[in-house]
C-alpha atoms as a PDB file:
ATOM      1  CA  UNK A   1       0.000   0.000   0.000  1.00  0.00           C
ATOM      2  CA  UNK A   2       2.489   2.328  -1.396  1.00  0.00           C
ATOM      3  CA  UNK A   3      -0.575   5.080  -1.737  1.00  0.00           C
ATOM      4  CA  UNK A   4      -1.227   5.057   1.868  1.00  0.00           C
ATOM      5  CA  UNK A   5       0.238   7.457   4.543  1.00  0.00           C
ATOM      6  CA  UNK A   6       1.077   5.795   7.420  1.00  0.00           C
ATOM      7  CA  UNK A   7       2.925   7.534  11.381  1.00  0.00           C
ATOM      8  CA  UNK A   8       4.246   5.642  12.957  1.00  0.00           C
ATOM      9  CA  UNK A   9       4.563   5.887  17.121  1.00  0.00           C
ATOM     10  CA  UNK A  10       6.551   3.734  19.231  1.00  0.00           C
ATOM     11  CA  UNK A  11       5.570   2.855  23.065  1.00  0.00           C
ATOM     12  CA  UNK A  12       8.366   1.262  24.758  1.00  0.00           C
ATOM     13  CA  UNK A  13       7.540  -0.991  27.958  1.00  0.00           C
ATOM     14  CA  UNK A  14      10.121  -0.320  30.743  1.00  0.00           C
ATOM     15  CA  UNK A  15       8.532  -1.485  33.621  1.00  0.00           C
ATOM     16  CA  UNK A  16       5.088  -2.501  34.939  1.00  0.00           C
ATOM     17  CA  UNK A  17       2.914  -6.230  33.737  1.00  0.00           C
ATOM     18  CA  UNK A  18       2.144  -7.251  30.077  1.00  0.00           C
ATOM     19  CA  UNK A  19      -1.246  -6.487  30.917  1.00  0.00           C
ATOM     20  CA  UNK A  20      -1.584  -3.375  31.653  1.00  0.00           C
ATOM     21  CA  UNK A  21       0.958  -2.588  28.999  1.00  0.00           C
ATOM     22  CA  UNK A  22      -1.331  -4.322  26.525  1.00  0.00           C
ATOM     23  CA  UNK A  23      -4.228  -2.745  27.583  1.00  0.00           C
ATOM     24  CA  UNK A  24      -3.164   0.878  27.575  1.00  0.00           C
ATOM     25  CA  UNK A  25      -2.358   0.019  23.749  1.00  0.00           C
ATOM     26  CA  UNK A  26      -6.077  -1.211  23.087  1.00  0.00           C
ATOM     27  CA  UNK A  27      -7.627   1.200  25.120  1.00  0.00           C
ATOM     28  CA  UNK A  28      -6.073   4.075  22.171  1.00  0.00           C
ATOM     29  CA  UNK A  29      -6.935   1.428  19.617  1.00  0.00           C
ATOM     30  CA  UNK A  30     -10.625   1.788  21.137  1.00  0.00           C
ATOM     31  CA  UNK A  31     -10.832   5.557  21.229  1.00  0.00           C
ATOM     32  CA  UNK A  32      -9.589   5.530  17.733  1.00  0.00           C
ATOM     33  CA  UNK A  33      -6.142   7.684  18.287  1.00  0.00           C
ATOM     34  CA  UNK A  34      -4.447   4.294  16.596  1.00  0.00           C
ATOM     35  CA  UNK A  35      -5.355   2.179  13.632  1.00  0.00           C
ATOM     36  CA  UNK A  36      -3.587  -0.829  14.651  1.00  0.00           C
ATOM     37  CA  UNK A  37      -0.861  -2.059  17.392  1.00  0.00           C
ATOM     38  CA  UNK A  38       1.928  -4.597  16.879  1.00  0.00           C
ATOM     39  CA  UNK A  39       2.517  -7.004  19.479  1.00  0.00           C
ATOM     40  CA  UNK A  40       4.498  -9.899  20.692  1.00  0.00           C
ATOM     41  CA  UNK A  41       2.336 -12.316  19.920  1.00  0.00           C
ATOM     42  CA  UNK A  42       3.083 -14.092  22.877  1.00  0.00           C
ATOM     43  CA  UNK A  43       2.212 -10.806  25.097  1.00  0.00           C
ATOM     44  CA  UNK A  44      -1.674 -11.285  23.922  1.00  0.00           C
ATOM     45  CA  UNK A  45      -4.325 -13.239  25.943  1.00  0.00           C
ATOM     46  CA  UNK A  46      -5.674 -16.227  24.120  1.00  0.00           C
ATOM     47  CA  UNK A  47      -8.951 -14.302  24.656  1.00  0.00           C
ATOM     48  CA  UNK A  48      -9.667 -10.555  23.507  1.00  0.00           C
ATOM     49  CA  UNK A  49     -11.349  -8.155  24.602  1.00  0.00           C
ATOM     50  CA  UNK A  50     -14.657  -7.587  22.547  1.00  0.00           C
ATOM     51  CA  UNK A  51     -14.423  -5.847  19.699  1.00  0.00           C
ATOM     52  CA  UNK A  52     -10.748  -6.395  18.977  1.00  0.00           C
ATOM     53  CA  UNK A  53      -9.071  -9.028  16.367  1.00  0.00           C
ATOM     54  CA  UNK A  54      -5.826  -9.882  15.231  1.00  0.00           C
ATOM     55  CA  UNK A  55      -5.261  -8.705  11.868  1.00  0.00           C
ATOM     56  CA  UNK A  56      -1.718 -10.518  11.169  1.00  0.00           C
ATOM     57  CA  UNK A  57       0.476 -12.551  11.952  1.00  0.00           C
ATOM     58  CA  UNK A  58       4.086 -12.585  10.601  1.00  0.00           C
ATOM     59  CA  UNK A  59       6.519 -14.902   9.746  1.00  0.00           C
ATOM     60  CA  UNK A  60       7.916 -16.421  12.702  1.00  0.00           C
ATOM     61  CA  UNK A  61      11.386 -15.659  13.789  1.00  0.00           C
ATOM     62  CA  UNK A  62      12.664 -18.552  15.902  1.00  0.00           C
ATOM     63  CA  UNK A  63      10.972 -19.234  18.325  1.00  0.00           C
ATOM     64  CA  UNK A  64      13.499 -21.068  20.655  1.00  0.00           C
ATOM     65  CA  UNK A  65      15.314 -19.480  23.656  1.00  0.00           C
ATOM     66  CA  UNK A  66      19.335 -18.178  23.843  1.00  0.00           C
ATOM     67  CA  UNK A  67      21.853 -18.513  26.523  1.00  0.00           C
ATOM     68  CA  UNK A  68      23.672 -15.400  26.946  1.00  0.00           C
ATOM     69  CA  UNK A  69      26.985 -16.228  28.729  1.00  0.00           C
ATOM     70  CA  UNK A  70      28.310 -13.394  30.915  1.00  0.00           C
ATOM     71  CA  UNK A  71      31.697 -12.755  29.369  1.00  0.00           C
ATOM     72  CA  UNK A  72      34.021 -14.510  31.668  1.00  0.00           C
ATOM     73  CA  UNK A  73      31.709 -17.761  30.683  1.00  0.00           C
ATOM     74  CA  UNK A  74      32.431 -17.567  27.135  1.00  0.00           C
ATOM     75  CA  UNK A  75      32.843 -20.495  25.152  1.00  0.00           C
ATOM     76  CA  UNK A  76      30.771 -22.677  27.912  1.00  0.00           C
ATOM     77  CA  UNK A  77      27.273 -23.885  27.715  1.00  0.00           C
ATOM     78  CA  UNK A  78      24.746 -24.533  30.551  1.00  0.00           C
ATOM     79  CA  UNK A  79      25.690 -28.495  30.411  1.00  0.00           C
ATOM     80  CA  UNK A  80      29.716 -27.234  31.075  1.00  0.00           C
ATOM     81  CA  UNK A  81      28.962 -24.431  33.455  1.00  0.00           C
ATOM     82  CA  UNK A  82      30.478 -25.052  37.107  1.00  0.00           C
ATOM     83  CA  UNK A  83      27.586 -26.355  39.597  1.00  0.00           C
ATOM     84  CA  UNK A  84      25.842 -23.960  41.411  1.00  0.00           C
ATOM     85  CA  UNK A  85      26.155 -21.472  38.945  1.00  0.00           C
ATOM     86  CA  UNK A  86      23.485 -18.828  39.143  1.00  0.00           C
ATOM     87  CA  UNK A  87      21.070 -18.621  35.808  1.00  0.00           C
ATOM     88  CA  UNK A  88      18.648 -15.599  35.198  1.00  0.00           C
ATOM     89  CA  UNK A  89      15.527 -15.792  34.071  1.00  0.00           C
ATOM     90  CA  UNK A  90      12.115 -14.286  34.541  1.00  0.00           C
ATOM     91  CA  UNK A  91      10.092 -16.923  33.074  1.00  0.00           C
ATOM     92  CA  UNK A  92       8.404 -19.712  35.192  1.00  0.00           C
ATOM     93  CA  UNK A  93       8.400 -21.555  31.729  1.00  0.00           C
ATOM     94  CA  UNK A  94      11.876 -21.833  31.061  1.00  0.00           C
ATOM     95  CA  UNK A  95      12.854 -22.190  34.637  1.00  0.00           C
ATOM     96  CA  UNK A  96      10.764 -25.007  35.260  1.00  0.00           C
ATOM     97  CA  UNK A  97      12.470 -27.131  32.132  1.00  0.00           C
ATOM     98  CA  UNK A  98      15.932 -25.948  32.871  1.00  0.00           C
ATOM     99  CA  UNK A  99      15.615 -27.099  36.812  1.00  0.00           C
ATOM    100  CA  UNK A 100      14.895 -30.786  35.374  1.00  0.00           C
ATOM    101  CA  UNK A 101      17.140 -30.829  32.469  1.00  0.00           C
ATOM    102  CA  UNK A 102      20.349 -28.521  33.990  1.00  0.00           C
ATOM    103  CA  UNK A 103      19.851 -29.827  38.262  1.00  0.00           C
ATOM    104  CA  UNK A 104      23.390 -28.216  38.657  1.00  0.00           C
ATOM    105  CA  UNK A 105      22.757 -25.145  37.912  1.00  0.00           C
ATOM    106  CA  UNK A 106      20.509 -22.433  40.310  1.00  0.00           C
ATOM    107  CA  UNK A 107      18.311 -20.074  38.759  1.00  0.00           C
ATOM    108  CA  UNK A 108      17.347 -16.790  39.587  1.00  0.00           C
ATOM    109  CA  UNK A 109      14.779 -14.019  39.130  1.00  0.00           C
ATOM    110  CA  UNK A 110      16.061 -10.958  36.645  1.00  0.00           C
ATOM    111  CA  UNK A 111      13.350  -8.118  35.073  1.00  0.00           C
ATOM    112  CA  UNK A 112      13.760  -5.475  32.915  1.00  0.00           C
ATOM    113  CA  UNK A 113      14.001  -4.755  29.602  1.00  0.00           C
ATOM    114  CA  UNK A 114      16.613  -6.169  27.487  1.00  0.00           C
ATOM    115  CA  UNK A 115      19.107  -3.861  27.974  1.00  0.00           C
ATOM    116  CA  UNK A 116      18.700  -3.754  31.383  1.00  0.00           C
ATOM    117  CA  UNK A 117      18.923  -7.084  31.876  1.00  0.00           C
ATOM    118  CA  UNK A 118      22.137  -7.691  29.385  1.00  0.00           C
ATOM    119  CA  UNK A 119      23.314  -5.005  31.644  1.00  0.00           C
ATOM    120  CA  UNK A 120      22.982  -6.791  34.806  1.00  0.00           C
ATOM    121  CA  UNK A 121      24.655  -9.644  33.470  1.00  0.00           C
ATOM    122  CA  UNK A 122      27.871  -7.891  31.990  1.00  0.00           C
ATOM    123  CA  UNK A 123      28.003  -5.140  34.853  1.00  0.00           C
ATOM    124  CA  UNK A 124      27.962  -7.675  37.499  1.00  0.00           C
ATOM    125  CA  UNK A 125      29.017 -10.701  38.167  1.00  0.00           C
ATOM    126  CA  UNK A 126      25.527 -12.562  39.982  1.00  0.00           C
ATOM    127  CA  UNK A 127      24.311 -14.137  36.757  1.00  0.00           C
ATOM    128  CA  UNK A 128      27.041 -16.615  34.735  1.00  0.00           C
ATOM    129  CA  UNK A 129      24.188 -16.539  31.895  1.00  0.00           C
ATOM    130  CA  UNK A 130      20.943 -15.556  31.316  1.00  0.00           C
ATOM    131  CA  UNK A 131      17.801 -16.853  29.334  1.00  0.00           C
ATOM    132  CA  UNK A 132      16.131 -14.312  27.049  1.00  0.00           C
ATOM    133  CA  UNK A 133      13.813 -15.265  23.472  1.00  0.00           C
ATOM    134  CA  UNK A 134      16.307 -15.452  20.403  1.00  0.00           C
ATOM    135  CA  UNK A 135      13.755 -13.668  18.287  1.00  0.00           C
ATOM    136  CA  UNK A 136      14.220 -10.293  20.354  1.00  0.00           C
ATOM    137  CA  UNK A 137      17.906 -10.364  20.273  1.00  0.00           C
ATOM    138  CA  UNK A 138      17.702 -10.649  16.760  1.00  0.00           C
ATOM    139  CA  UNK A 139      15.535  -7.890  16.272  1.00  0.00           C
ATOM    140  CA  UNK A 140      17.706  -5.675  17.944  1.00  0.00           C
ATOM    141  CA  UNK A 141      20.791  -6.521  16.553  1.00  0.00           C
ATOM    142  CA  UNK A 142      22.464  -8.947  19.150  1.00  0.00           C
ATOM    143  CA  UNK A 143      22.874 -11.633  17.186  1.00  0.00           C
ATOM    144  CA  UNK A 144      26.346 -12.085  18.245  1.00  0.00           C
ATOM    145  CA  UNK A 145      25.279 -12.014  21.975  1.00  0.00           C
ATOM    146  CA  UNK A 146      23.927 -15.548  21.220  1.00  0.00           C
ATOM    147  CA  UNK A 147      26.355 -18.065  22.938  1.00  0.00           C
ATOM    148  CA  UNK A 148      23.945 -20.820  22.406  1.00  0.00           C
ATOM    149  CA  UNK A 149      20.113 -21.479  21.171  1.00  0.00           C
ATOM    150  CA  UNK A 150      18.133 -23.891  23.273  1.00  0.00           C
ATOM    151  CA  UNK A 151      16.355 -27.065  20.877  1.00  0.00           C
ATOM    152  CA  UNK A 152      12.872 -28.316  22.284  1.00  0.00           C
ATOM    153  CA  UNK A 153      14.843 -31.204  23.853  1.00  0.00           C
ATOM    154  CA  UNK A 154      16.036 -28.574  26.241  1.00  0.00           C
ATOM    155  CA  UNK A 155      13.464 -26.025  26.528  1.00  0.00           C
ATOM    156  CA  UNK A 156      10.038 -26.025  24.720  1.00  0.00           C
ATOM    157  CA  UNK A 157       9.144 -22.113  24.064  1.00  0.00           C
ATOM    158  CA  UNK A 158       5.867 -20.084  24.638  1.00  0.00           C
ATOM    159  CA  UNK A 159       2.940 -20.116  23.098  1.00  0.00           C
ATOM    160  CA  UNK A 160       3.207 -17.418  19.972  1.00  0.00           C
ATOM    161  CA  UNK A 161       7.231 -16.747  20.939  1.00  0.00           C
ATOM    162  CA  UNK A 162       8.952 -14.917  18.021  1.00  0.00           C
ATOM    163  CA  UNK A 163       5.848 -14.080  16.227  1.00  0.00           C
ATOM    164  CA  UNK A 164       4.934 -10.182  15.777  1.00  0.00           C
ATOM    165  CA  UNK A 165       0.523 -10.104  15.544  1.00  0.00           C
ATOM    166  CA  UNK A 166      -1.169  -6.579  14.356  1.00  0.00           C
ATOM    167  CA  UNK A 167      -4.417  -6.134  16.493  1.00  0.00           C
ATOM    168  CA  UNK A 168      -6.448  -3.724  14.808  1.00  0.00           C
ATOM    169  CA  UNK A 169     -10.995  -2.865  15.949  1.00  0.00           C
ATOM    170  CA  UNK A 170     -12.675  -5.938  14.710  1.00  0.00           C
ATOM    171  CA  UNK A 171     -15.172  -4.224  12.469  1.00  0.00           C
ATOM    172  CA  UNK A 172     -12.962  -2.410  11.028  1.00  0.00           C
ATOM    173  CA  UNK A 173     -12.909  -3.590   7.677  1.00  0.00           C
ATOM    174  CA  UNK A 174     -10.222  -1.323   5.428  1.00  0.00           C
ATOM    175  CA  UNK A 175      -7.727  -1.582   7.920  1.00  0.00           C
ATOM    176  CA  UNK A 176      -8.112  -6.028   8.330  1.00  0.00           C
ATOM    177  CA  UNK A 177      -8.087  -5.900   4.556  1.00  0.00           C
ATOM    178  CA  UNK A 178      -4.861  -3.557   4.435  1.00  0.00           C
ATOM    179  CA  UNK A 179      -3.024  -5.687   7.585  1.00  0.00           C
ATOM    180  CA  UNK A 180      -4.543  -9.238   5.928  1.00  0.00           C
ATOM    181  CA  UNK A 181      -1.426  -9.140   3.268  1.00  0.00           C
ATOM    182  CA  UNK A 182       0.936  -9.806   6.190  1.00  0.00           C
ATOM    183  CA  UNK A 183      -0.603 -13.286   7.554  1.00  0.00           C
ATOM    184  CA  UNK A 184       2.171 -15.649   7.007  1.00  0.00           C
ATOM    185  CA  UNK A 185      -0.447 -18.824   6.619  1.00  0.00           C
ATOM    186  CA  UNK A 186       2.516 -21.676   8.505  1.00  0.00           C
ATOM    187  CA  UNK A 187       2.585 -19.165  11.293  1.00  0.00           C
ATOM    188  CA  UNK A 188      -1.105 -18.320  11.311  1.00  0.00           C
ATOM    189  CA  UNK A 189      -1.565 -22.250  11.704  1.00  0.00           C
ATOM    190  CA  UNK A 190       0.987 -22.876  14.540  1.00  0.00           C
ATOM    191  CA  UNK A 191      -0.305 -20.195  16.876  1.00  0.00           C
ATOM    192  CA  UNK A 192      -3.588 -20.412  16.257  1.00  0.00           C
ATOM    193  CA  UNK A 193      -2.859 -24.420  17.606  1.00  0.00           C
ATOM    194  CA  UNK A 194      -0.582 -22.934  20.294  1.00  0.00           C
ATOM    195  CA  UNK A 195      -3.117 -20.438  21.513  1.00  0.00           C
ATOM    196  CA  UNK A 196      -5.959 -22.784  21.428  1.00  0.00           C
ATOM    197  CA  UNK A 197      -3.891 -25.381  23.318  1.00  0.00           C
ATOM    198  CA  UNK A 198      -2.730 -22.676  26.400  1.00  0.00           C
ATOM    199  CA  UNK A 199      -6.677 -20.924  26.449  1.00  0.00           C
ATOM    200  CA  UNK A 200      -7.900 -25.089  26.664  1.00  0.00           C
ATOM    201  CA  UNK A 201      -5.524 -24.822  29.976  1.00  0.00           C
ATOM    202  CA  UNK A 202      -6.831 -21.508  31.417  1.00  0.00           C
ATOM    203  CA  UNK A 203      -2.622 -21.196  30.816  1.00  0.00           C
ATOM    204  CA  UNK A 204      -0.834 -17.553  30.931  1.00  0.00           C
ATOM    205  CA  UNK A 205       2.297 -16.043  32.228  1.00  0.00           C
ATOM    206  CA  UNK A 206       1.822 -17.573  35.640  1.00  0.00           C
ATOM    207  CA  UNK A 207       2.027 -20.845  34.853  1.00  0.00           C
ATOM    208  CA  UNK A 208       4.635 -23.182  33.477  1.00  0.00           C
ATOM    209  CA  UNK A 209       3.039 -24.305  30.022  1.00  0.00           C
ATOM    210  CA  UNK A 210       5.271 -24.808  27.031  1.00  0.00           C
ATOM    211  CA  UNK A 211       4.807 -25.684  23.349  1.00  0.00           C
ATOM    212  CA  UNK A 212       6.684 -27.148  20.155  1.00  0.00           C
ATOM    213  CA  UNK A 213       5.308 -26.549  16.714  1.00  0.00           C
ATOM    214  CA  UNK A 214       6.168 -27.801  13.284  1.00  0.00           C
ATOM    215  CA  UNK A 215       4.520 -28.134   9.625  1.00  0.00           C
ATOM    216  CA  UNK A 216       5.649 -30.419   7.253  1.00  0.00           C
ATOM    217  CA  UNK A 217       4.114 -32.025   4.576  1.00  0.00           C
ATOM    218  CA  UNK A 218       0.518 -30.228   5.124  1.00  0.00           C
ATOM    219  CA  UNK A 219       0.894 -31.861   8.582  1.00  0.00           C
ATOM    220  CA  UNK A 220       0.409 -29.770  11.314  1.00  0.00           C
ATOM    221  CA  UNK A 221       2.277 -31.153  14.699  1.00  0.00           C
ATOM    222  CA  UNK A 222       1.809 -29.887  18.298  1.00  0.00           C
ATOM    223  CA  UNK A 223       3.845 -31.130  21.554  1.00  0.00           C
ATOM    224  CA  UNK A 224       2.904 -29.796  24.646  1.00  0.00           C
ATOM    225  CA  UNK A 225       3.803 -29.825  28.261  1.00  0.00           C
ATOM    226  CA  UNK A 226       2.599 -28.217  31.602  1.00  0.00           C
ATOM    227  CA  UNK A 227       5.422 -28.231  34.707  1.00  0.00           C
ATOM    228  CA  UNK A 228       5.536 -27.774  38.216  1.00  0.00           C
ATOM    229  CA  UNK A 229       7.306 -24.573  39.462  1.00  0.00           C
ATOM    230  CA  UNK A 230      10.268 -26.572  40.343  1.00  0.00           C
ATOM    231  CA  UNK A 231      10.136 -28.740  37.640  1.00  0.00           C
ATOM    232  CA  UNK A 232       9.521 -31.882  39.271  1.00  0.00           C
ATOM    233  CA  UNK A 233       5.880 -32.561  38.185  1.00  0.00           C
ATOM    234  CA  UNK A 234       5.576 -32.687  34.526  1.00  0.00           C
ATOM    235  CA  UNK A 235       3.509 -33.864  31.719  1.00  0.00           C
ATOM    236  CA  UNK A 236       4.083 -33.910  28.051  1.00  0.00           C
ATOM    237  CA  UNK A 237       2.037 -35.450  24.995  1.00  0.00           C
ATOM    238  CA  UNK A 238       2.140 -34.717  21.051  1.00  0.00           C
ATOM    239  CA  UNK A 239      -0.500 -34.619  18.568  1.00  0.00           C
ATOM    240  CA  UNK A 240      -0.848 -34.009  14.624  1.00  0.00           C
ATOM    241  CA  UNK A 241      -3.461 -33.415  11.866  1.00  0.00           C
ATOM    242  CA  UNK A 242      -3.598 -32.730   8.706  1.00  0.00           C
ATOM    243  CA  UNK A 243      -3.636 -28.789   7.237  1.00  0.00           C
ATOM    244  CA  UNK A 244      -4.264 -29.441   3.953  1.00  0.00           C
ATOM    245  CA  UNK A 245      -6.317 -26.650   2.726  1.00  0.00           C
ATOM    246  CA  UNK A 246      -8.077 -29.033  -0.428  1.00  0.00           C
ATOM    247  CA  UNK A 247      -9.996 -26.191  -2.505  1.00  0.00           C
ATOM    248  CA  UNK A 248     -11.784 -24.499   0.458  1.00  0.00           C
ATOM    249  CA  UNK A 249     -11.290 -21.585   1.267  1.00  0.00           C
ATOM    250  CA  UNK A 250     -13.597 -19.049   3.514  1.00  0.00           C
ATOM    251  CA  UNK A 251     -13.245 -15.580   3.206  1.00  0.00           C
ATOM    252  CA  UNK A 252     -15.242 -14.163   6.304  1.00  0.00           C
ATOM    253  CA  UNK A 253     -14.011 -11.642   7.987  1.00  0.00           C
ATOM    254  CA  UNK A 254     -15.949 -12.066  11.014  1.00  0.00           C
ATOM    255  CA  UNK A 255     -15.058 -15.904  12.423  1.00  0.00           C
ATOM    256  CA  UNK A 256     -11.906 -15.695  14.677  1.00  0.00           C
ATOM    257  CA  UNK A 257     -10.032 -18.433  15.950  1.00  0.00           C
ATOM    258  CA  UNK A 258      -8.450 -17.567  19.461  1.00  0.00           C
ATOM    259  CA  UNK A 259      -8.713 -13.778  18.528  1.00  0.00           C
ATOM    260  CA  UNK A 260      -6.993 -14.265  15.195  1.00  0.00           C
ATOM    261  CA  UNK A 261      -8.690 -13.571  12.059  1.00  0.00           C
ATOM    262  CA  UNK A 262      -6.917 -14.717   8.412  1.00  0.00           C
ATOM    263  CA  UNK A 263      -9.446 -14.889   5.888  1.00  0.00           C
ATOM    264  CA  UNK A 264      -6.916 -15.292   3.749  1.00  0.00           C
ATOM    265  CA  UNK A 265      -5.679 -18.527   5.293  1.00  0.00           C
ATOM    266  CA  UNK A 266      -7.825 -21.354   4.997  1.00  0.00           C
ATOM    267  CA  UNK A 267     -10.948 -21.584   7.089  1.00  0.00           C
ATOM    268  CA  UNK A 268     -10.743 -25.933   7.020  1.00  0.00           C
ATOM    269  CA  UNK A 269      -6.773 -25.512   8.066  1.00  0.00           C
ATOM    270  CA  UNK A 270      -7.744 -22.729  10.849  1.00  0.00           C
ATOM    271  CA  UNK A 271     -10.448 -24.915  12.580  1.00  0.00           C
ATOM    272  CA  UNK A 272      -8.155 -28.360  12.100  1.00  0.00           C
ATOM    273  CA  UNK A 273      -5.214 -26.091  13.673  1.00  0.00           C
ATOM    274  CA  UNK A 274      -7.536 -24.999  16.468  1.00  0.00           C
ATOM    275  CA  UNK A 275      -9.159 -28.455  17.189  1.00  0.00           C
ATOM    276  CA  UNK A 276      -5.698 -29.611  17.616  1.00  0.00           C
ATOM    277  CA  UNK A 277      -4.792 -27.763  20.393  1.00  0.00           C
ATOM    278  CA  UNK A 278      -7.938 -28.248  21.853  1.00  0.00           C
ATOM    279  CA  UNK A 279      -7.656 -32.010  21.588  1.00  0.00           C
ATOM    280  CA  UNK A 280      -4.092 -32.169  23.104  1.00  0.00           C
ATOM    281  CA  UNK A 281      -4.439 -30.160  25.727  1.00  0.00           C
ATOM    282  CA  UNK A 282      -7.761 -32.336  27.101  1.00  0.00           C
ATOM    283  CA  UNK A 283      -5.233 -35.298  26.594  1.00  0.00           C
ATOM    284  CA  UNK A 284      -3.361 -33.693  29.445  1.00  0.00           C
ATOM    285  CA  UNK A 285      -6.344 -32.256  31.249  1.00  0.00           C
ATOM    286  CA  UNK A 286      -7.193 -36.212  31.249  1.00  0.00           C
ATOM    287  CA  UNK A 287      -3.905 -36.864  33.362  1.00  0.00           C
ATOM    288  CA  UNK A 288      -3.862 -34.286  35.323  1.00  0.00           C
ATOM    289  CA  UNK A 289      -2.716 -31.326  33.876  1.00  0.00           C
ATOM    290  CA  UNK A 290      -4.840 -28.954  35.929  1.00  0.00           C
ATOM    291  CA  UNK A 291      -3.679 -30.567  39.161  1.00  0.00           C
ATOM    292  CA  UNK A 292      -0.095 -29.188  38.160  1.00  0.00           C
ATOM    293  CA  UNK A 293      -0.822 -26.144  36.613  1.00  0.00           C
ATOM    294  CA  UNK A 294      -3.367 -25.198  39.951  1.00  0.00           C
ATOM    295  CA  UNK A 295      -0.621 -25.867  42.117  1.00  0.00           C
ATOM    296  CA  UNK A 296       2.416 -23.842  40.288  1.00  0.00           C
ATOM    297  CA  UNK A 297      -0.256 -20.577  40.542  1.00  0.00           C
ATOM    298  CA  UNK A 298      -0.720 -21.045  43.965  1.00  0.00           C
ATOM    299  CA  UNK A 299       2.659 -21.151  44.711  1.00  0.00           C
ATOM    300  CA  UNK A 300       3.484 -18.322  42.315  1.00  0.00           C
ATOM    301  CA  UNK A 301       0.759 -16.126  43.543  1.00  0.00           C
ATOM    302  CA  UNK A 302       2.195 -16.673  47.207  1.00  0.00           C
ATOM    303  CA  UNK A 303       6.055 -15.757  46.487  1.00  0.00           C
END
């Protein structure tokens, strides 16, 4: 859209929770002072507020999560670290894997930003390494910080992690049509089985829930896992199905599948995708998923 005049304004989140963040961005998207916001994908509920959609959602940067060493570490990884090395990280997802797959290692609470918390690592000497998404070091340019990228056999990633989604007012037809030319349809598919999967679980950032994703061969696959805080407790199952879009193809703007909607994607792949995630995590429900997950919030809410 060449023709079209866009500004541009940039928000940056310091401090304070996701949510609110997220919400002071939809409540100008309501009182029409924005057209659209872009979003970690992984930063949205699995449930929107009414009257809000996701427009888009990009191509997928990885995914996966990165050790950054501190400096004096370099060339190690967490399985050659010394024990009782201190880890950072201010996700109960990845420290919940890590505890069971690295026991000699300790882990520790660090927030901020990414600078501030790259900062804290190199200024001081209380983290050998922290944990931090690949995809946002790659956006901003620290690549090279990267001492080591963490495969699902390690550390399964969150649900929508390195995807950008563009929420735009649901009704708002122009501006879905305008944003629709950004859906990359692989992603569209993984998250929308990702999301379904976590909002199945009554999942967020307060519980340990992790996913894996993968198309290949119009085969859609989905392994998931819920954790205890410590790590201890686990479960883990995988599922497939088919994406094959066949020749139908639904262009309605107004069905959404966990808050995204791709009209441009196909409607048959979209509910499959959705289904999927619904089915696997019942699997888990069925042995006692919500036990876990019930647990790790209580014990979160009380630290």
């Amino acid at each position: 859209y060449p023709d079209v005049h866009l500004e541009i304004g940039e928000k940056s989140r310091d401090i304070g929770e996701k949510s609110l963040f997220t919400k002071e961005l939809e409540n100008a998207l309501e009182r029409n002072e924005v057209d659209l916001v872009v979003h970690s994908l992984k930063d949205l509920p699995t449930t929107l507020p009414n009257g809000f959609t996701i427009g888009a959602v990009l191509q997928r940067e990885s995914p996966h999560d990165a050790v950054v060493l501190h400096p004096k570490n370099s060339g190690l990884t967490l399985d050659t670290l010394p024990d009782g090395s201190v880890i950072g990280t201010s996700s109960l997802r990845r420290a919940a894997q890590l505890k069971k797959r690295f026991p000699h290692l300790e882990f520790k609470d660090i927030r901020g930003n990414l600078n501030t918390r790259l900062k804290k690592l190199d200024e001081k000497e209380d983290y050998a390494a922290i944990i931090l998404a690949a995809a946002g070091l790659k956006r901003m340019g620290w690549e090279a910080r990267v001492s080591q990228v963490l495969g699902p056999e390690d550390c399964m990633y969150a649900v929508g992690q390195g995807a950008l989604a563009v929420e735009v007012r649901a009704r708002d037809c122009d501006i879905l049509e305008m944003v629709s030319t950004l859906h990359h349809s692989e992603t569209v598919l993984r998250c929308i089985a990702e999301r379904a999967f976590l909002r199945r679980l009554e999942g967020g950032c307060s519980v340990p829930v992790a996913v894996n994703t993968e198309v290949k061969d119009s085969v859609l696959s989905l392994t998931g896992a819920v954790y205890s805080l410590d790590g201890a407790d686990s479960l883990k199952e995988a599922m497939e199905t088919s994406v094959d879009p066949g020749n139908k193809l639904v262009a309605a703007a107004d069905i959404q599948h966990v808050g995204v909607t791709a009209h441009n994607v196909p409607q048959c792949a979209q509910v499959a995708a959705e289904k999927l995630g619904v089915d696997l995590a019942d699997l888990l429900l069925s042995k006692g998923a919500m036990e876990i997950l019930t647990t790790a919030r209580k014990l979160n809410d009380a630290r």
